[in-house]
C-alpha atoms as a PDB file:
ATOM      1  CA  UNK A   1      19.606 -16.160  -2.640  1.00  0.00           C
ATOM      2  CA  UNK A   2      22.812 -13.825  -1.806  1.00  0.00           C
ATOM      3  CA  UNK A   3      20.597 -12.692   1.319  1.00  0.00           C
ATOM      4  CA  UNK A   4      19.747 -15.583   2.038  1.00  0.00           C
ATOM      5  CA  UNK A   5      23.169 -16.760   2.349  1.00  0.00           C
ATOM      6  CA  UNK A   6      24.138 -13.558   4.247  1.00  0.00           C
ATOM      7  CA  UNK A   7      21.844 -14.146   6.999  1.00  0.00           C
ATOM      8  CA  UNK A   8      22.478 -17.817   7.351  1.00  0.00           C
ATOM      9  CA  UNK A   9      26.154 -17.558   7.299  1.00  0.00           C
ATOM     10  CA  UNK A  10      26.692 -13.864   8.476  1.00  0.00           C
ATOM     11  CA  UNK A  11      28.981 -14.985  11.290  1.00  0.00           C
ATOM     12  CA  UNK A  12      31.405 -17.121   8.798  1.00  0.00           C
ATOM     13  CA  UNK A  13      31.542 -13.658   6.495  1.00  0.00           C
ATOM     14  CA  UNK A  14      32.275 -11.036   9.090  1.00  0.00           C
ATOM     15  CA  UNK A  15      35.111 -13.707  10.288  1.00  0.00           C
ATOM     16  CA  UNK A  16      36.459 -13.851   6.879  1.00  0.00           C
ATOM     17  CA  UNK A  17      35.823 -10.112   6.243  1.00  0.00           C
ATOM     18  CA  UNK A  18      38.031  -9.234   9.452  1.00  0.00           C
ATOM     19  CA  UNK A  19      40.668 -11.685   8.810  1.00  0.00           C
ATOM     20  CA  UNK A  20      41.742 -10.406   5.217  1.00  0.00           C
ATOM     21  CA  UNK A  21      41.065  -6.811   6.127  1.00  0.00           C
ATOM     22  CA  UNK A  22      43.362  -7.119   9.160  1.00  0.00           C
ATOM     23  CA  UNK A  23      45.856  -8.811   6.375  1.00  0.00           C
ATOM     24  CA  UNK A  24      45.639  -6.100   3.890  1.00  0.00           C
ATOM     25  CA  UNK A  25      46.243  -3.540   6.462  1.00  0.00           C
ATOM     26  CA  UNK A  26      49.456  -5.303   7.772  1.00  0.00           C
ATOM     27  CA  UNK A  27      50.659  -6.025   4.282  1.00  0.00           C
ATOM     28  CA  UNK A  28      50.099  -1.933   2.844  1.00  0.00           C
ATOM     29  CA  UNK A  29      51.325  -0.217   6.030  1.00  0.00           C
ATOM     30  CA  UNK A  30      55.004  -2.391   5.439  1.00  0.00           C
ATOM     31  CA  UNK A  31      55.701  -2.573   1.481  1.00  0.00           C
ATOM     32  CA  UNK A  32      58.937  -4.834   2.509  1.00  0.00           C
ATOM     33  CA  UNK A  33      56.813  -7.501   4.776  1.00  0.00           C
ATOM     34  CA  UNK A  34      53.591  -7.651   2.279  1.00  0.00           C
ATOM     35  CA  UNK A  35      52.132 -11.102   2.638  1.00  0.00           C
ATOM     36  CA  UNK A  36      52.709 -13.428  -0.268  1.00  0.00           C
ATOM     37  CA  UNK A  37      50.015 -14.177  -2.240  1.00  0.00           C
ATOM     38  CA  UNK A  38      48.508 -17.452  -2.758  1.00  0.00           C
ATOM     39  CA  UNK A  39      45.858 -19.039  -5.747  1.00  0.00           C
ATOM     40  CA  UNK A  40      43.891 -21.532  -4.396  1.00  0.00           C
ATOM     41  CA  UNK A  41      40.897 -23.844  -5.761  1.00  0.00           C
ATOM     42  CA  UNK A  42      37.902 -24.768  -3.700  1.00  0.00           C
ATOM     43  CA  UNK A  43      35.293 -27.646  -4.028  1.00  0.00           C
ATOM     44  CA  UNK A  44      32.275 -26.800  -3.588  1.00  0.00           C
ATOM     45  CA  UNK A  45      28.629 -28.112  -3.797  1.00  0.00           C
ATOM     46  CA  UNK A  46      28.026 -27.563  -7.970  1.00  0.00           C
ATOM     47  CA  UNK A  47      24.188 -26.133  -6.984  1.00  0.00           C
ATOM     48  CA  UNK A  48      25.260 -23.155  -4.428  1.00  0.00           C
ATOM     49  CA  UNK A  49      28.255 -22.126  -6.344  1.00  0.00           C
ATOM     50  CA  UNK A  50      27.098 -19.432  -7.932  1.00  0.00           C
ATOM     51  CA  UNK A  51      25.232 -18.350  -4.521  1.00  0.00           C
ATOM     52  CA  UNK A  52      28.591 -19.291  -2.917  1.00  0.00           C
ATOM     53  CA  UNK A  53      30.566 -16.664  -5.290  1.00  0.00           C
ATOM     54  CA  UNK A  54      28.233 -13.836  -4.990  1.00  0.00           C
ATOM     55  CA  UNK A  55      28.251 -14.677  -0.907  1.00  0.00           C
ATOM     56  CA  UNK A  56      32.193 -14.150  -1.235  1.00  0.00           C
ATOM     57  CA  UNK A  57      32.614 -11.353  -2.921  1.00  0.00           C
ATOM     58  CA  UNK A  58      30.489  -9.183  -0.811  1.00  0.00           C
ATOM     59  CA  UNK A  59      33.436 -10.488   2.065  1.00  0.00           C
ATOM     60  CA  UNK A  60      36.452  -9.713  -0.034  1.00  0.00           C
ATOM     61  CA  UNK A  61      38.360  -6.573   0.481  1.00  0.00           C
ATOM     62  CA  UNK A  62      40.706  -5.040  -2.179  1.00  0.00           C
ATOM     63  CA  UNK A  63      43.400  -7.187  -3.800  1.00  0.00           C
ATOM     64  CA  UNK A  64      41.891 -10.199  -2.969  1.00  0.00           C
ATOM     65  CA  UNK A  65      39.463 -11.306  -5.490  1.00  0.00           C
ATOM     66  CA  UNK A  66      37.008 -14.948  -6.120  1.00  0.00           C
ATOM     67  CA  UNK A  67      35.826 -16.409  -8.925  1.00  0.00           C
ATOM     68  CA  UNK A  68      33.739 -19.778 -10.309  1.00  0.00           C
ATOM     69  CA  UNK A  69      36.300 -21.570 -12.596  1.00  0.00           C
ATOM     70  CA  UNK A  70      33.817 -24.047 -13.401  1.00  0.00           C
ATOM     71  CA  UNK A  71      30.606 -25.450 -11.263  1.00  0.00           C
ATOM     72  CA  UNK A  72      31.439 -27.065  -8.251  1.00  0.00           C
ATOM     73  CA  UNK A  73      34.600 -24.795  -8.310  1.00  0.00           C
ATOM     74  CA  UNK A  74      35.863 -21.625  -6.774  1.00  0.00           C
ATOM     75  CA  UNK A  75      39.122 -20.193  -7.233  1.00  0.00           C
ATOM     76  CA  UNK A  76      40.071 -17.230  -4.688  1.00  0.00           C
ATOM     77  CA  UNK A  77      43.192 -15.361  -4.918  1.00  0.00           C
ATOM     78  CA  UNK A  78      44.170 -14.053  -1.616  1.00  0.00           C
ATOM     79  CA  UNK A  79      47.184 -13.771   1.116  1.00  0.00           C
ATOM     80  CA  UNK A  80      48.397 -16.818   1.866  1.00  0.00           C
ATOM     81  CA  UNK A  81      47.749 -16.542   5.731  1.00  0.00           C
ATOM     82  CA  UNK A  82      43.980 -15.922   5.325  1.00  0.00           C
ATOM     83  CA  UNK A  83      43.618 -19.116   3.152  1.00  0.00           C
ATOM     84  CA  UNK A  84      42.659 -21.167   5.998  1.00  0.00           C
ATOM     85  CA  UNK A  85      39.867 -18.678   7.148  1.00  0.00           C
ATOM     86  CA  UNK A  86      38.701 -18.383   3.971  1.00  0.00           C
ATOM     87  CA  UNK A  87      38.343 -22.585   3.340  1.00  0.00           C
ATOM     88  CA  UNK A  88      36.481 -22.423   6.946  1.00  0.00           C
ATOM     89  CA  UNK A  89      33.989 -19.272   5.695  1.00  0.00           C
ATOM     90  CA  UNK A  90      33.592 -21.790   2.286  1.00  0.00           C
ATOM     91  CA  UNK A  91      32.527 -24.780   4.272  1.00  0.00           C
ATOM     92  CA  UNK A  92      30.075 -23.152   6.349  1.00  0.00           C
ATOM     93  CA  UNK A  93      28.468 -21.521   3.589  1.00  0.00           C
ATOM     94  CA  UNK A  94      28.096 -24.952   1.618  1.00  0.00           C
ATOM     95  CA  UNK A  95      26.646 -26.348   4.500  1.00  0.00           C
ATOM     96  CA  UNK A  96      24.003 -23.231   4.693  1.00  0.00           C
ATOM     97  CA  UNK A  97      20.489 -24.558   3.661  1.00  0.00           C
ATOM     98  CA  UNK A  98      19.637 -23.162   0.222  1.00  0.00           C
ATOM     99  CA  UNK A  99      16.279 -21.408   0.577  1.00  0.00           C
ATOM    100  CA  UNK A 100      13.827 -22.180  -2.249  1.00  0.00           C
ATOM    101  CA  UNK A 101      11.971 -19.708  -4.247  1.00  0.00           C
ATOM    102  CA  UNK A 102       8.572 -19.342  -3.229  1.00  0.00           C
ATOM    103  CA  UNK A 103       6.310 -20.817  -5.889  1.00  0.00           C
ATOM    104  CA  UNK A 104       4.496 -18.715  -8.031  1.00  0.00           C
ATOM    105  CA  UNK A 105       0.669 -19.542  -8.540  1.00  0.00           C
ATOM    106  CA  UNK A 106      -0.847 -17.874 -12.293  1.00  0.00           C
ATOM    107  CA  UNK A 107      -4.105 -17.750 -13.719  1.00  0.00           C
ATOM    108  CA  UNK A 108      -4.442 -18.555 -17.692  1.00  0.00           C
ATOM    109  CA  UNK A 109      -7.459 -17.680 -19.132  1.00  0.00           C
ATOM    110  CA  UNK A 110      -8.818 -18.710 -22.830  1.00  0.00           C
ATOM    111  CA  UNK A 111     -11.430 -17.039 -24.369  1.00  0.00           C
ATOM    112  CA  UNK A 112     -12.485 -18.218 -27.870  1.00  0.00           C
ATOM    113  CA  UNK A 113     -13.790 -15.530 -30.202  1.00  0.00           C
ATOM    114  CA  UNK A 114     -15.956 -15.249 -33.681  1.00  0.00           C
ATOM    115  CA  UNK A 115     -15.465 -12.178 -35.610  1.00  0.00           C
ATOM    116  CA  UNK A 116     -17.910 -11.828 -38.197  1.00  0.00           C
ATOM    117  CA  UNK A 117     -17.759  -8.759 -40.961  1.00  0.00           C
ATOM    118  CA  UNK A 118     -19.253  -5.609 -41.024  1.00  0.00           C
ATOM    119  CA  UNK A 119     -19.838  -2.994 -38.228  1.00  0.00           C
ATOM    120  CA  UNK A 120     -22.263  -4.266 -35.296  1.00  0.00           C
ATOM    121  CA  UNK A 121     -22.025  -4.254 -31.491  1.00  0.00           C
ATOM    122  CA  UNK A 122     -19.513  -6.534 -29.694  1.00  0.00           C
ATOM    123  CA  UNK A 123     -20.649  -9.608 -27.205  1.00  0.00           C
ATOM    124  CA  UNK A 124     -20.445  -7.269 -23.682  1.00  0.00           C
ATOM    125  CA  UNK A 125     -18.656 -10.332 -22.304  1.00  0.00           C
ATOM    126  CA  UNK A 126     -15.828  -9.284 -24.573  1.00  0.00           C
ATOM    127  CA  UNK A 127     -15.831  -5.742 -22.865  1.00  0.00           C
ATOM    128  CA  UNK A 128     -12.226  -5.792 -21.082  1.00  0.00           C
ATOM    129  CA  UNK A 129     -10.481  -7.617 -24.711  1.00  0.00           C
ATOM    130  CA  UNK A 130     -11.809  -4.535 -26.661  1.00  0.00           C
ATOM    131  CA  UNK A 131      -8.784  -2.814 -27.397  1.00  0.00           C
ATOM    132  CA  UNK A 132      -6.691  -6.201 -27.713  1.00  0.00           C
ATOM    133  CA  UNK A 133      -9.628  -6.992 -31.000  1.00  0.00           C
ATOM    134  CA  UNK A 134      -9.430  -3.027 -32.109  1.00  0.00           C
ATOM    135  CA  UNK A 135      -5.895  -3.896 -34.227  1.00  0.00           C
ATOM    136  CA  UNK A 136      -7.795  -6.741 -35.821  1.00  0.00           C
ATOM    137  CA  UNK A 137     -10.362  -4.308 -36.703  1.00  0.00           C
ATOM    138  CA  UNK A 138      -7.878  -2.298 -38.177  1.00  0.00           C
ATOM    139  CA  UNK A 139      -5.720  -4.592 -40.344  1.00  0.00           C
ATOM    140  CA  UNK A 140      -9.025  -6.322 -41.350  1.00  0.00           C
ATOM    141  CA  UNK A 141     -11.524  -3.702 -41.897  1.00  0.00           C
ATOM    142  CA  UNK A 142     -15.315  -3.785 -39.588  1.00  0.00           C
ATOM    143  CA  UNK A 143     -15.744  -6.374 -37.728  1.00  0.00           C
ATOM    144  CA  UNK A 144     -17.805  -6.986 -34.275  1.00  0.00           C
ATOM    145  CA  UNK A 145     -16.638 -10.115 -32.069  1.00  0.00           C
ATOM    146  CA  UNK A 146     -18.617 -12.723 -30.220  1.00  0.00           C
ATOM    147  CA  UNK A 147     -17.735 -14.805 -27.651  1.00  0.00           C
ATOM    148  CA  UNK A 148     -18.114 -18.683 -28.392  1.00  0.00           C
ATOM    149  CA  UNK A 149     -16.621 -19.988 -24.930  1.00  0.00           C
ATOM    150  CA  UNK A 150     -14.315 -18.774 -22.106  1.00  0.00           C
ATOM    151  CA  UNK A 151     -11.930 -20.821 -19.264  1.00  0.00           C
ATOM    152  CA  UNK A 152      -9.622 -20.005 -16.732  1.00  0.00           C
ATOM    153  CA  UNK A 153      -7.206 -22.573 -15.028  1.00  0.00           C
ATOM    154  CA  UNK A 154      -5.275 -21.984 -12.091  1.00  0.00           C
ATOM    155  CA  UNK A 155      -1.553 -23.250 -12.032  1.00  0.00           C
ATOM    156  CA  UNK A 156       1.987 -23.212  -9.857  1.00  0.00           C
ATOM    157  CA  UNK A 157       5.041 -22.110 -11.028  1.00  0.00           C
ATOM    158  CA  UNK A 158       6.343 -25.425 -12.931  1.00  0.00           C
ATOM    159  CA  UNK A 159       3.037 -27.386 -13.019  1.00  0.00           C
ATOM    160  CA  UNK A 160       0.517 -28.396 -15.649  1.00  0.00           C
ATOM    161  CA  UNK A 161      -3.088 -27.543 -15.198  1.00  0.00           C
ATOM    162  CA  UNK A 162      -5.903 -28.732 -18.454  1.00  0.00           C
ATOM    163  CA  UNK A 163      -9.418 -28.508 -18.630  1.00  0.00           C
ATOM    164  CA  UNK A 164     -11.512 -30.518 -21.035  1.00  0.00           C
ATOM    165  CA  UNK A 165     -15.809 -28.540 -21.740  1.00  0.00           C
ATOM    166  CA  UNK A 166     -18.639 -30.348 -23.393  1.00  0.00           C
ATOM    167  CA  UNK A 167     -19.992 -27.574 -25.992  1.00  0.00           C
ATOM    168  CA  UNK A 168     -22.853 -29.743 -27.499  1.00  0.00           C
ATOM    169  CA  UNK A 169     -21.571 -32.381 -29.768  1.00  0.00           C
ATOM    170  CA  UNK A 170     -18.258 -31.597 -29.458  1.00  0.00           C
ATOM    171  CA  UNK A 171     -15.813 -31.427 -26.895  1.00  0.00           C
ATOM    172  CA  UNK A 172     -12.748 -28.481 -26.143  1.00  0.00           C
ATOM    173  CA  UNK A 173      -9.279 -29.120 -24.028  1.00  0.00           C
ATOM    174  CA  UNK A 174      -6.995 -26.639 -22.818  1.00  0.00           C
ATOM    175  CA  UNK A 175      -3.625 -27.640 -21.289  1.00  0.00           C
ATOM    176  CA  UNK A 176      -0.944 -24.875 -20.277  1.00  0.00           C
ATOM    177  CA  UNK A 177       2.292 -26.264 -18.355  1.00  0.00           C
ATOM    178  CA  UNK A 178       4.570 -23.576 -16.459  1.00  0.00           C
ATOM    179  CA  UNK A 179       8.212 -22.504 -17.162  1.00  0.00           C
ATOM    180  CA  UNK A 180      10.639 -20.598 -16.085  1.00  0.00           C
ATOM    181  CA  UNK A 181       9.014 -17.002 -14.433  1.00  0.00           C
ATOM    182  CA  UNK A 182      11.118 -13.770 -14.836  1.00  0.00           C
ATOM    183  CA  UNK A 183      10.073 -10.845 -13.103  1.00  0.00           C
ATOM    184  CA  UNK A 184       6.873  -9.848 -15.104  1.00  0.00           C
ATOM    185  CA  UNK A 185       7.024 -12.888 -18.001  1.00  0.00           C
ATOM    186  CA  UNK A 186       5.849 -16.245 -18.094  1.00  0.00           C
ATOM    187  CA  UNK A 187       7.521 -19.325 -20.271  1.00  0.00           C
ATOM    188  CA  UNK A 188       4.053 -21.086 -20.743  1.00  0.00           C
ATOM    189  CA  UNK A 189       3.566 -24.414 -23.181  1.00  0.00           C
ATOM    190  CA  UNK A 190      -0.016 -23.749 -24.072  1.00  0.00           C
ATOM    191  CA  UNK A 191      -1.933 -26.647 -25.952  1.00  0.00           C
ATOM    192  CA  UNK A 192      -6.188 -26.006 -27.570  1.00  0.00           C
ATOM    193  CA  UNK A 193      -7.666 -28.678 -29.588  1.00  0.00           C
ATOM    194  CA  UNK A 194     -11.033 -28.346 -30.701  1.00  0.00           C
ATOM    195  CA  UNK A 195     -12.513 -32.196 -31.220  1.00  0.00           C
ATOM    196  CA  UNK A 196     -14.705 -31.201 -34.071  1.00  0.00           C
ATOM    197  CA  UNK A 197     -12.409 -29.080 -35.555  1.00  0.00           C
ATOM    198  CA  UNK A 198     -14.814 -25.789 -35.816  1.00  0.00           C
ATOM    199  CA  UNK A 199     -12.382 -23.161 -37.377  1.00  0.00           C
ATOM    200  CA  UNK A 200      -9.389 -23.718 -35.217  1.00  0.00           C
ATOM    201  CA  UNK A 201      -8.459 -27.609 -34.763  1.00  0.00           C
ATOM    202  CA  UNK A 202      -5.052 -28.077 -32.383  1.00  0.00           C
ATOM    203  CA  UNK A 203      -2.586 -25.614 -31.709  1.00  0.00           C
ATOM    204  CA  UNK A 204       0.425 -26.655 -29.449  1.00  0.00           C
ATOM    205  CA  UNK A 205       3.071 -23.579 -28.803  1.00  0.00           C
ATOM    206  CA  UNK A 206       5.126 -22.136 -26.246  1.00  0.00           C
ATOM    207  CA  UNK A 207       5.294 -18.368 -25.575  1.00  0.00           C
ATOM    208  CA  UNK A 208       6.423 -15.927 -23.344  1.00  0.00           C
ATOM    209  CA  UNK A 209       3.363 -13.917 -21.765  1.00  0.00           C
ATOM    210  CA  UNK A 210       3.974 -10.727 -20.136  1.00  0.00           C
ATOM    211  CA  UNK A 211       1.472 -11.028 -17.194  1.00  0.00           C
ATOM    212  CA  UNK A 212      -1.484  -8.931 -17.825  1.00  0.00           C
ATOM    213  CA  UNK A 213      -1.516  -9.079 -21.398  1.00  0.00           C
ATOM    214  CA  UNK A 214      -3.824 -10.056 -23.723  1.00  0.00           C
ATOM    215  CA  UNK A 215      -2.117 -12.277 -26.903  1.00  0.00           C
ATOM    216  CA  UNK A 216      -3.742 -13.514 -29.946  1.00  0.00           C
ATOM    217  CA  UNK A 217      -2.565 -17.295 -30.465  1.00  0.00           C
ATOM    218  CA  UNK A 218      -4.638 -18.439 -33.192  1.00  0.00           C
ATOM    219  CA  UNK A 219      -7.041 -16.749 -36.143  1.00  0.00           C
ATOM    220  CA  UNK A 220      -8.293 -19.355 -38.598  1.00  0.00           C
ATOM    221  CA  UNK A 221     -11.330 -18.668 -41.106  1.00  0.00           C
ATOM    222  CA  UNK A 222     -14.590 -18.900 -39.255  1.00  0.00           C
ATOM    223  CA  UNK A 223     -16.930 -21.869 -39.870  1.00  0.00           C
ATOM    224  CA  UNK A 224     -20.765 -22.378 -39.887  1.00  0.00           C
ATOM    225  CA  UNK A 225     -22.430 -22.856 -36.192  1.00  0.00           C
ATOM    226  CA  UNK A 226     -24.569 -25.438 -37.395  1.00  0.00           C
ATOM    227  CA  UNK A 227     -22.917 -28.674 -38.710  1.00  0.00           C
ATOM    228  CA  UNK A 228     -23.317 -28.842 -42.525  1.00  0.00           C
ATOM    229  CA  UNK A 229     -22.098 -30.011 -45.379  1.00  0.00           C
ATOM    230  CA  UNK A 230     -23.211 -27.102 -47.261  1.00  0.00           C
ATOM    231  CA  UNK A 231     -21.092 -23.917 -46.195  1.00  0.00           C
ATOM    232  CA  UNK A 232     -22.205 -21.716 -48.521  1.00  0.00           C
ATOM    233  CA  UNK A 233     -23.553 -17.949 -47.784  1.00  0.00           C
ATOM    234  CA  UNK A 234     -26.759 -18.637 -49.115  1.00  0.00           C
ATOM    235  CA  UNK A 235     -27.178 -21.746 -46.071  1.00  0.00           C
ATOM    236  CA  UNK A 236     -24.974 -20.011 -43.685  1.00  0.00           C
ATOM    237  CA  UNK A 237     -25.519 -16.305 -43.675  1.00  0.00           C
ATOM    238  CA  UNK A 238     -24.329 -15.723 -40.568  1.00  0.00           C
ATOM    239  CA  UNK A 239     -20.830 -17.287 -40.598  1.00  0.00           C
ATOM    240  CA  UNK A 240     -18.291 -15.862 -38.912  1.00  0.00           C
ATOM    241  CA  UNK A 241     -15.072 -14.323 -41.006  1.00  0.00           C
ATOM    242  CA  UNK A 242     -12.828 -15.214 -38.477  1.00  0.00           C
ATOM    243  CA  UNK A 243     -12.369 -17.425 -35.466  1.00  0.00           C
ATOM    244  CA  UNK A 244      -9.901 -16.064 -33.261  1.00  0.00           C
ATOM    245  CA  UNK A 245      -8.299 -17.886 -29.625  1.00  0.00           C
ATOM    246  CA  UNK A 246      -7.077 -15.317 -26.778  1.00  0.00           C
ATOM    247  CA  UNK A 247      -4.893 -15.753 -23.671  1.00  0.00           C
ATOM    248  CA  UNK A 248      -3.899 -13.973 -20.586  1.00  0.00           C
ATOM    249  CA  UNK A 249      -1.793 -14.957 -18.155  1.00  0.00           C
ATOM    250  CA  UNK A 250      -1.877 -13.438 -14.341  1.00  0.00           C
ATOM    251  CA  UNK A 251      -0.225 -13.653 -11.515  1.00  0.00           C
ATOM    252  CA  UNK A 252      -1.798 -14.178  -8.315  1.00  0.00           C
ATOM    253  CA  UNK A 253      -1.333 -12.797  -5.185  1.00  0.00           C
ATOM    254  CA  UNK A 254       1.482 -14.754  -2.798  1.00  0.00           C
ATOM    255  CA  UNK A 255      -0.628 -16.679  -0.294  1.00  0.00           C
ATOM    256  CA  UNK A 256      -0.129 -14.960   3.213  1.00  0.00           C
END
């Protein structure tokens, strides 16, 4: 935003910029003339002031100073004389247009993942997660992973994006909504609810994802594939020790 504001309202800063430069120069080079000082406060629109402050103190010269006494307020400190060029450079830079951040468009994908015990091969589908599951094999002793279901939703910065799959009699929902983005993290409200409850139910959290990066949300026991209302090992041999539910959050590339 401060470049923004430089470019829009250069002309109103070099103005101001010349004005208090020539008054410091007049007021150093005669100790018994120096221009009397003068405090004043200055309205300003409560949304730009913080663009408005960081816009005026790239203009100030030395002994003349700005700062935000509150939003919607800036209080500048300068020779008296220059006050008048300074309230013009103020107006013009409220009156700038604010330029918008450019909206950032992510990809969140799910993947939901049985873990059953003992050493075996891993689904190949769960190829590029393999060293996100490798601590899980560590803390929990063998395991080898298989994928139940994957999705991927596309969002914009500050919008909600959900997906709802049909898995035989059952039916799966993911819902993420977008936050504030800094730099390389994501704010993301992420919401899974499985209908039939197989292993992991709902889970409704918010977390900051570091784009790129693969996080574990959820690890409940794992649960028969077959509905039954016999669970034991002897009718379910192959249950899964674990059910586990993965995201990763990207960002996409800026539309051209």
């Amino acid at each position: 935003m401060k470049n923004a504001f430089r470019l829009v309202a250069g002309t109103a800063l070099l103005v101001l910029g010349a004005t208090l430069a020539a008054c410091h120069t007049q007021g150093s080079s005669d100790k018994t003339a120096a221009k009397p000082m003068e405090l004043k406060l200055y309205d300003v629109p409560a949304a730009q002031s913080d663009n408005l402050l960081q816009a005026l103190t790239m203009a100030m010269v030395n002994k003349v100073s700005v700062s935000q006494a509150a939003p919607g307020k800036v209080l500048v400190y300068a020779p008296s004389d220059a006050q008048a060029s300074i309230g013009k450079a103020i107006a013009a830079l409220a009156k700038a247009p604010m330029q918008k951040a450019a909206p950032v468009q992510v990809s969140v994908h799910f993947w939901v993942i049985d873990g059953s015990a003992g050493n075996g091969e891993d689904d190949p589908a769960l190829k590029q997660l393999v060293g996100s599951l490798a601590s899980l094999q560590r803390t929990m002793g063998p395991l080898h992973f298989r994928l139940d279901q994957a999705a991927a939703l596309v969002g914009t910065s500050s919008e909600n994006g959900s997906l709802t799959t049909a898995d035989g009699p059952y039916k799966r929902s993911f819902y993420f909504h977008i936050g504030a983005i800094e730099g390389d993290t994501a704010r993301l409200q992420l919401i899974y609810q499985d209908e039939a409850g197989h292993g992991l139910g709902k889970l409704d959290t918010h977390i900051d994802a570091t784009f790129g990066q693969y996080i574990v949300l959820a690890q409940a026991p794992g649960v028969c594939a077959q509905p039954s209302t016999d669970t034991s090992v002897a009718t379910c041999p192959n249950k899964p020790a674990v059910r586990l539910l993965v995201v990763r959050v990207d960002r996409l590339p800026a539309k051209a």
